[in-house]
Protein backbone atom coordinates (compact mmCIF):
# COMPACT_ATOMS: atom_id res chain seq x y z
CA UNK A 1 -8.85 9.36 38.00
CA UNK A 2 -9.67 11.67 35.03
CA UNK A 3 -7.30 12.11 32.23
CA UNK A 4 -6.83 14.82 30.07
CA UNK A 5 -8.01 15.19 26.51
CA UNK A 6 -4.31 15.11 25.05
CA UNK A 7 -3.53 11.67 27.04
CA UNK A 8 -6.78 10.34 25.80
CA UNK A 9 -5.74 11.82 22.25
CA UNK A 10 -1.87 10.04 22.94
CA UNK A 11 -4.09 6.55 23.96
CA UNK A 12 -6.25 6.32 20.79
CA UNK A 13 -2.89 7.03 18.82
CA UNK A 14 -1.69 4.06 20.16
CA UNK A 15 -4.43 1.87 20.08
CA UNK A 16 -4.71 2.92 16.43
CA UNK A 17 -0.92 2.62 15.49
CA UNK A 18 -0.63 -0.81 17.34
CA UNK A 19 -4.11 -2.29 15.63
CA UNK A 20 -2.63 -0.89 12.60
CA UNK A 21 0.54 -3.50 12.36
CA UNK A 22 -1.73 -6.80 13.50
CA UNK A 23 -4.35 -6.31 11.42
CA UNK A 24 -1.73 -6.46 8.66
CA UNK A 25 -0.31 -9.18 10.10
CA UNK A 26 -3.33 -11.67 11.23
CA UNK A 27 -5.99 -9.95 8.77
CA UNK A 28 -9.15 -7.87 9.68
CA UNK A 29 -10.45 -11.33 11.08
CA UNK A 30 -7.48 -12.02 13.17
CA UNK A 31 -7.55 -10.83 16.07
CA UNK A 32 -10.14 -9.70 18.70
CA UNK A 33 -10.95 -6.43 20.41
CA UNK A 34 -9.52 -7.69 23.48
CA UNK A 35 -6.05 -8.96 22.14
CA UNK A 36 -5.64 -5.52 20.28
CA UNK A 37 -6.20 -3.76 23.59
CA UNK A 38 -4.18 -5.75 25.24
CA UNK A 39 -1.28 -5.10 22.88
CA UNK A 40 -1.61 -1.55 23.40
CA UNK A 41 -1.46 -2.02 26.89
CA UNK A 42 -4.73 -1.57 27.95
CA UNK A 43 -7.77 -3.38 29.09
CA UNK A 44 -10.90 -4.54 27.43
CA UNK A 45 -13.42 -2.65 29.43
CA UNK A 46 -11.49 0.54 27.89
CA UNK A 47 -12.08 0.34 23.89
CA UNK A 48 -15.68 1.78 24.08
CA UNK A 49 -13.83 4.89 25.55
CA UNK A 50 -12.40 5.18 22.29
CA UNK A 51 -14.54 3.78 19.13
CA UNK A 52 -18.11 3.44 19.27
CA UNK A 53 -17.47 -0.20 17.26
CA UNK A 54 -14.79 -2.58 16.38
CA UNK A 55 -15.38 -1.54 12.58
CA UNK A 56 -14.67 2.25 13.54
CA UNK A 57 -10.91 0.79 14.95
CA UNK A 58 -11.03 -1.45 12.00
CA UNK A 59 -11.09 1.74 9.32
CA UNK A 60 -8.76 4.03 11.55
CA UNK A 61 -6.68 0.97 11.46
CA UNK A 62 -6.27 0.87 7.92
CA UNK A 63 -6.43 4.02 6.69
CA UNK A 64 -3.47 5.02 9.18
CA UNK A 65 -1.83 2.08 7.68
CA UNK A 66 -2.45 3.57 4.06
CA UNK A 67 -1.89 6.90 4.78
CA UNK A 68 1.71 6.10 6.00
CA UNK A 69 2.25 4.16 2.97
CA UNK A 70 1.23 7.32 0.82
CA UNK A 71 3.14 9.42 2.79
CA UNK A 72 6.48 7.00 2.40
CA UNK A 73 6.13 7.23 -1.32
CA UNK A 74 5.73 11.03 -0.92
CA UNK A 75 8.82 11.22 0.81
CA UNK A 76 10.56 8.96 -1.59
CA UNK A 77 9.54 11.03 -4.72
CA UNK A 78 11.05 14.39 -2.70
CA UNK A 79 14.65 12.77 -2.21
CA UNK A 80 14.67 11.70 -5.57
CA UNK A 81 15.33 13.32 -9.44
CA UNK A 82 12.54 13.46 -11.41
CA UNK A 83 12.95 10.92 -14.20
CA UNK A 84 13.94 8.59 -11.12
CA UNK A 85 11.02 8.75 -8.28
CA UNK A 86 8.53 5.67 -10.41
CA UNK A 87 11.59 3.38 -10.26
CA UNK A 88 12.64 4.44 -6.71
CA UNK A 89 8.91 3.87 -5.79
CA UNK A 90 8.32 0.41 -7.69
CA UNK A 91 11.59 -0.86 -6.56
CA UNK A 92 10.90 0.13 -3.04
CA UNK A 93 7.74 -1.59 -3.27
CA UNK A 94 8.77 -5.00 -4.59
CA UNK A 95 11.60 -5.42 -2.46
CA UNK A 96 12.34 -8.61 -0.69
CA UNK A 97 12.60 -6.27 2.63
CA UNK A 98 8.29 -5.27 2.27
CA UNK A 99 7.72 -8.74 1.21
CA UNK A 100 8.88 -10.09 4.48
CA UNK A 101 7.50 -7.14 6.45
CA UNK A 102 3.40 -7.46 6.49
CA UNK A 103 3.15 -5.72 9.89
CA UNK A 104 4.73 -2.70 8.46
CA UNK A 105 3.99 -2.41 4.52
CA UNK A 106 1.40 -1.75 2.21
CA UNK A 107 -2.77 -2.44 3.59
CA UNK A 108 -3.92 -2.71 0.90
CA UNK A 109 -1.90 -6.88 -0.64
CA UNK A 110 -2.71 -7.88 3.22
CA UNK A 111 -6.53 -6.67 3.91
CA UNK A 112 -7.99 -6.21 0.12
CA UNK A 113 -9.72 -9.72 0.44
CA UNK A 114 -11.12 -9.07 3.45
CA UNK A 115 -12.07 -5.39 2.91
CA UNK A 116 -14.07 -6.50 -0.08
CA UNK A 117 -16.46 -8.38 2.16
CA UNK A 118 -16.79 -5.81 4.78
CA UNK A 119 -19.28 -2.92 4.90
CA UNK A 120 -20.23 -0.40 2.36
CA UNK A 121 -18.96 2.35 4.74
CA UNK A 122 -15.11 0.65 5.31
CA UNK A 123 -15.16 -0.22 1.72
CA UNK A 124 -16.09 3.50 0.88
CA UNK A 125 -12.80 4.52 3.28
CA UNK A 126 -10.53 1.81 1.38
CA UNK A 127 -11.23 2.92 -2.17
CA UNK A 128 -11.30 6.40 -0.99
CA UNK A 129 -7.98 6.18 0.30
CA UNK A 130 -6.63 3.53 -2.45
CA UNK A 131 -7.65 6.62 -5.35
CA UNK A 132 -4.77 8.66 -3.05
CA UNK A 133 -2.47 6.16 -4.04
CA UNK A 134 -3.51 6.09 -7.37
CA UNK A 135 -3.11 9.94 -7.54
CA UNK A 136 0.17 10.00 -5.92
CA UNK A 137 1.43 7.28 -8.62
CA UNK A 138 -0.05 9.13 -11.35
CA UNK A 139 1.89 11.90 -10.46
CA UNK A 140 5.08 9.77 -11.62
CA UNK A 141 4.07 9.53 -14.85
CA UNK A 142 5.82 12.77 -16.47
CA UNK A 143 5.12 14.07 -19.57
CA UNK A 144 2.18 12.09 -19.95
CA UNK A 145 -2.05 13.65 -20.20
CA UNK A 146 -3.49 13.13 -16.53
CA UNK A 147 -5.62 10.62 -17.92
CA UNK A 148 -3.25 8.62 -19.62
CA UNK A 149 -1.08 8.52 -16.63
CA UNK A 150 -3.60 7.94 -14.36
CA UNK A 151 -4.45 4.58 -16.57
CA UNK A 152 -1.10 3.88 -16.06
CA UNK A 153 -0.71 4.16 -12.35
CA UNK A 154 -3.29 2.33 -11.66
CA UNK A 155 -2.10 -0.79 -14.05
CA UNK A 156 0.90 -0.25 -11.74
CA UNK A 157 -0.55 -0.20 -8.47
CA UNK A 158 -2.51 -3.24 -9.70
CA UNK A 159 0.81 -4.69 -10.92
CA UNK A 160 2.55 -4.13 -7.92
CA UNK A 161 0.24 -4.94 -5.36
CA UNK A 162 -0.65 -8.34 -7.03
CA UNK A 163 3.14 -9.26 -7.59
CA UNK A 164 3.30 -8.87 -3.59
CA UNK A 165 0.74 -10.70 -2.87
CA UNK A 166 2.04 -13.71 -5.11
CA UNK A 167 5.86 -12.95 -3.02
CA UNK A 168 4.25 -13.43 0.03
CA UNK A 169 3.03 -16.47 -1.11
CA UNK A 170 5.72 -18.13 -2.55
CA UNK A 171 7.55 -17.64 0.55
CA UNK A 172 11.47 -16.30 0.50
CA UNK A 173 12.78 -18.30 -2.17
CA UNK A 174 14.14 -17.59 -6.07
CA UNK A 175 10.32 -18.14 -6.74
CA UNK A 176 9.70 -15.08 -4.92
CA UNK A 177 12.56 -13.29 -6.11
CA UNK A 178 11.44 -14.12 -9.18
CA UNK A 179 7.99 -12.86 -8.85
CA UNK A 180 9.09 -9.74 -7.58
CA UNK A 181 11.95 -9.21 -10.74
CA UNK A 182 8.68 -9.67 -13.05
CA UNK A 183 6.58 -7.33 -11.50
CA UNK A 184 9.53 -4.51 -11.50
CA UNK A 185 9.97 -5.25 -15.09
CA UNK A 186 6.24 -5.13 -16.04
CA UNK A 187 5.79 -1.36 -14.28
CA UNK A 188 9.10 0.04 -15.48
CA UNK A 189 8.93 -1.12 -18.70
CA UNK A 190 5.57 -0.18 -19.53
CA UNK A 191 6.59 3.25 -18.25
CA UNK A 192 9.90 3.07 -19.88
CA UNK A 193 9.00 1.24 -23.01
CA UNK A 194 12.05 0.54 -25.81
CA UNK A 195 12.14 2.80 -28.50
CA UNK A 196 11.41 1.02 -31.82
CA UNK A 197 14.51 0.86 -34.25
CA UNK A 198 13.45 2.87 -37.36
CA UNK A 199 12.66 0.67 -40.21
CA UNK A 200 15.67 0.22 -42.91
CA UNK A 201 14.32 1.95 -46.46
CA UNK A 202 14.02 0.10 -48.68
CA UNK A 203 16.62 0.18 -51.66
CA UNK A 204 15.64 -0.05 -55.52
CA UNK A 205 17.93 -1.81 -57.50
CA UNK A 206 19.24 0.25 -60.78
């Protein structure tokens, strides 16, 4: 039986979407070829059909994975004022909800490690697609030179990502909690920092 190109388009979707939330979940090393076909519903023999390698599912993987988180701060910044969108963004981010959701949240705190010892080509992908988060982040910093705010963003990103990480680790606890709190704090109030009380003049005495 011969399919059609869109149901063949609909299937690598799928295979794509559903490697997206394990890798997350079990790592780039995680889990096989055949247990993320079989997930999708499908069968071994099948994956050729779709990528010429497991690395090729591996980066289409991901980068779906990072484009949706892009997109979800994108969104986020649209429904929100202005002087608002970095706080609605970081607080988002470092929320106890993404902390306990690795199938669904950011690539980049679950698969960094990994990524870092994979090939030049996926690595090339990752950065390429972790600069569009940088970019996007950036973009919160108002009133600031691009390149200052771009230094900025990705202090944040670094901030954020690595305060998740350290969440995760610590498990659900006020450890965690606490971990998250301190990374919020660090973004905002480097973003937000408090203004310096003028200095008192000095008075001569007569």
């Amino acid at each position: 039986m011969r399919y059609s190109r869109e149901h063949k388009f609909q299937t690598h979707e799928r295979i794509v979407k559903k490697a997206s939330v394990k890798l997350r979940e079990k790592g780039a090393h995680g889990i096989g070829v055949a247990d993320l076909m079989k997930d999708a519903g499908l069968t071994h023999g099948g994956f050729y059909a779709h990528f010429d390698s497991r690395d090729a599912l591996v980066i289409e993987a991901f980068t779906h994975a990072m484009d949706r988180s892009t997109a979800r701060w994108r969104k986020l910044s649209e429904e929100t004022p202005v002087e608002k969108r970095l706080s609605k963004i970081v607080n988002t981010y470092l929320a106890p909800v993404h902390r306990d959701d690795l199938g669904h949240g950011c690539a980049v705190p679950a698969l960094a490690a990994e990524i870092a010892r994979e090939s030049a080509k996926t690595r090339r992908v990752f950065s390429g697609r972790m600069e569009q988060m940088i970019d996007m982040l950036a973009e919160q910093f108002h009133g600031m030179p691009r390149k200052a705010a771009r230094k900025e963003a990705v202090a944040a990103l670094a901030t954020m990502m690595g305060s998740l990480v350290m969440a995760r680790v610590a498990g659900n606890g006020e450890l965690s909690e606490e971990i998250l709190k301190s990374g919020r704090d660090a973004v905002l109030g480097r973003a937000n920092p408090v203004a310096k009380k003028p200095a008192k003049k000095a008075t001569t005495s007569m």
